[in-house]
Protein backbone atom coordinates (compact mmCIF):
# COMPACT_ATOMS: atom_id res chain seq x y z
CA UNK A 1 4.71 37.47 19.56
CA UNK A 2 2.30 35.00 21.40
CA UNK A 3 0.69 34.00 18.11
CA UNK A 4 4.02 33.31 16.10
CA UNK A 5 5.11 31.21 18.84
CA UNK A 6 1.17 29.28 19.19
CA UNK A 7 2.11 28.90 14.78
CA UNK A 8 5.39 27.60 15.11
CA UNK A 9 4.09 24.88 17.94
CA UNK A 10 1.32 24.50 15.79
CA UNK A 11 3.80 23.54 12.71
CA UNK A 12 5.89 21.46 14.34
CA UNK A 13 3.03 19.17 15.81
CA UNK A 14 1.75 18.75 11.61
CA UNK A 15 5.75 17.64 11.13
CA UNK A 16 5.33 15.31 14.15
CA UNK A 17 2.18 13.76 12.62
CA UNK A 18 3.67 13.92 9.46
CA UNK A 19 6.74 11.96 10.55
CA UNK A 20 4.44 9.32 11.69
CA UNK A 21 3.25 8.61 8.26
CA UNK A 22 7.30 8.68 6.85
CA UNK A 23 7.91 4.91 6.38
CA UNK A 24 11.73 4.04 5.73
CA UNK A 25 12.22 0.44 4.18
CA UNK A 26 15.99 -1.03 4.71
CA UNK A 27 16.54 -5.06 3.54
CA UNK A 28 20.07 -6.95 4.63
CA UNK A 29 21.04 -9.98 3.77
CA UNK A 30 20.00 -9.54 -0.15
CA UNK A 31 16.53 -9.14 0.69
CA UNK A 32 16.32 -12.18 4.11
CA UNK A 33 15.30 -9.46 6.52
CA UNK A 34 13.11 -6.02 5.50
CA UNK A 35 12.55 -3.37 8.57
CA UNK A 36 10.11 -0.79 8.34
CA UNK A 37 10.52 1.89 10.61
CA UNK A 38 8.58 5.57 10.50
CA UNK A 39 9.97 8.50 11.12
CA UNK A 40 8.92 8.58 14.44
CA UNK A 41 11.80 5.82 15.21
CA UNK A 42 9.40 3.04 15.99
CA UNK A 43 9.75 -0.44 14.30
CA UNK A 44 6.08 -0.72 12.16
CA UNK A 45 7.43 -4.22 10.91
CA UNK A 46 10.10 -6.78 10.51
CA UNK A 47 9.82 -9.62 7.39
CA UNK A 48 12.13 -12.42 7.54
CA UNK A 49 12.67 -14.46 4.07
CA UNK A 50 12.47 -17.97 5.20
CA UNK A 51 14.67 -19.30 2.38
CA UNK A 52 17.25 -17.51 3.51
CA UNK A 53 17.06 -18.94 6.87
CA UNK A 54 20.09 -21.65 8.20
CA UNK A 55 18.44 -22.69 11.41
CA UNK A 56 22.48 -24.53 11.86
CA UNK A 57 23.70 -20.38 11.62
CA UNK A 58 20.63 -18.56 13.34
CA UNK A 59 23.75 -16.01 14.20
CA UNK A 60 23.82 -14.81 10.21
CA UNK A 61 19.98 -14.10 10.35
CA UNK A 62 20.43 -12.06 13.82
CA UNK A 63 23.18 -9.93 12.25
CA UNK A 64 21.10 -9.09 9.24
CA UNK A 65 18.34 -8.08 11.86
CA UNK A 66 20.98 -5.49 13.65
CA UNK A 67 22.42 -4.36 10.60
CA UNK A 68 18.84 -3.58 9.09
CA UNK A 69 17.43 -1.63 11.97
CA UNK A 70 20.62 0.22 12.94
CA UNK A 71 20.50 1.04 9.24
CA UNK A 72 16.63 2.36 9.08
CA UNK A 73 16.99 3.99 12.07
CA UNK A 74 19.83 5.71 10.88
CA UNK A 75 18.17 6.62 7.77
CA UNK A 76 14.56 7.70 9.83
CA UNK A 77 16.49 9.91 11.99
CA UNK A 78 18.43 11.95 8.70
CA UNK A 79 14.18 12.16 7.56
CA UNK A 80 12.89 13.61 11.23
CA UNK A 81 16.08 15.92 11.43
CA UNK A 82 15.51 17.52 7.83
CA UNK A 83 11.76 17.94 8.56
CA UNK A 84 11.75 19.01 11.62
CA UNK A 85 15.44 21.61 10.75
CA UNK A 86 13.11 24.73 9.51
CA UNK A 87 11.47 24.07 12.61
CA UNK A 88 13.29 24.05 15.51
CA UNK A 89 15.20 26.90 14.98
CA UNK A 90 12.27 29.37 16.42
CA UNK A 91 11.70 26.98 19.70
CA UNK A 92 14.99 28.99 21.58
CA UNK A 93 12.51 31.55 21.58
CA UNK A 94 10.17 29.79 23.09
CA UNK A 95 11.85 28.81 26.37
CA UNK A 96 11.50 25.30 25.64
C-alpha cells in the first residue's frame, strides 16, 4: 500500500514539473497585448504592441491587459485541472 501511495506522489510531482513547462498564449486587443502564462499560473511574460498604444486612452491598453490574463489564467487552470484529474483522485487515500 506504502509503495502505490510513494508512485502516485511520485506521479503527480512529474505532472507538477510538467505543468511548469505548459505555456498558454492569450492576445486581446487584436494582437496589442500577448500573456504567457504556464500552467503553474505564473505570468512568464507580457508583450505590449506599441502601435496599438493611445497614450490619450492608456485605460483601453489596461483593459486588454485584464482581459488577457484573466483569460490565460482561465485557460492554464482548465490545462493543470485535466493533468493533474487522473491524479488526484488516489490522494483521499493518502490523508492529504
Amino acid at each position: 500500500m506504502a509503495l502505490n501511495q510513494m508512485k502516485m506522489l511520485n506521479d503527480l510531482r512529474k505532472a507538477q514539473k510538467a505543468l511548469a513547462k505548459e505555456i498558454v498564449e492569450v492576445e486581446a486587443g487584436d494582437g496589442a497585448v500577448i500573456v504567457q502564462i504556464t500552467g503553474e499560473l505564473k505570468i512568464k511574460s507580457i508583450k505590449i504592441n506599441p502601435e496599438y498604444v493611445d497614450l490619450d486612452d492608456i485605460h483601453q491598453l489596461e483593459h486588454w491587459i485584464e482581459i488577457a490574463i484573466r483569460d490565460g489564467m482561465a485557460k492554464a487552470q482548465e490545462i493543470a485541472a485535466e493533468k493533474m484529474k487522473p491524479l488526484m483522485g488516489g490522494l483521499g487515500s493518502l490523508g492529504l
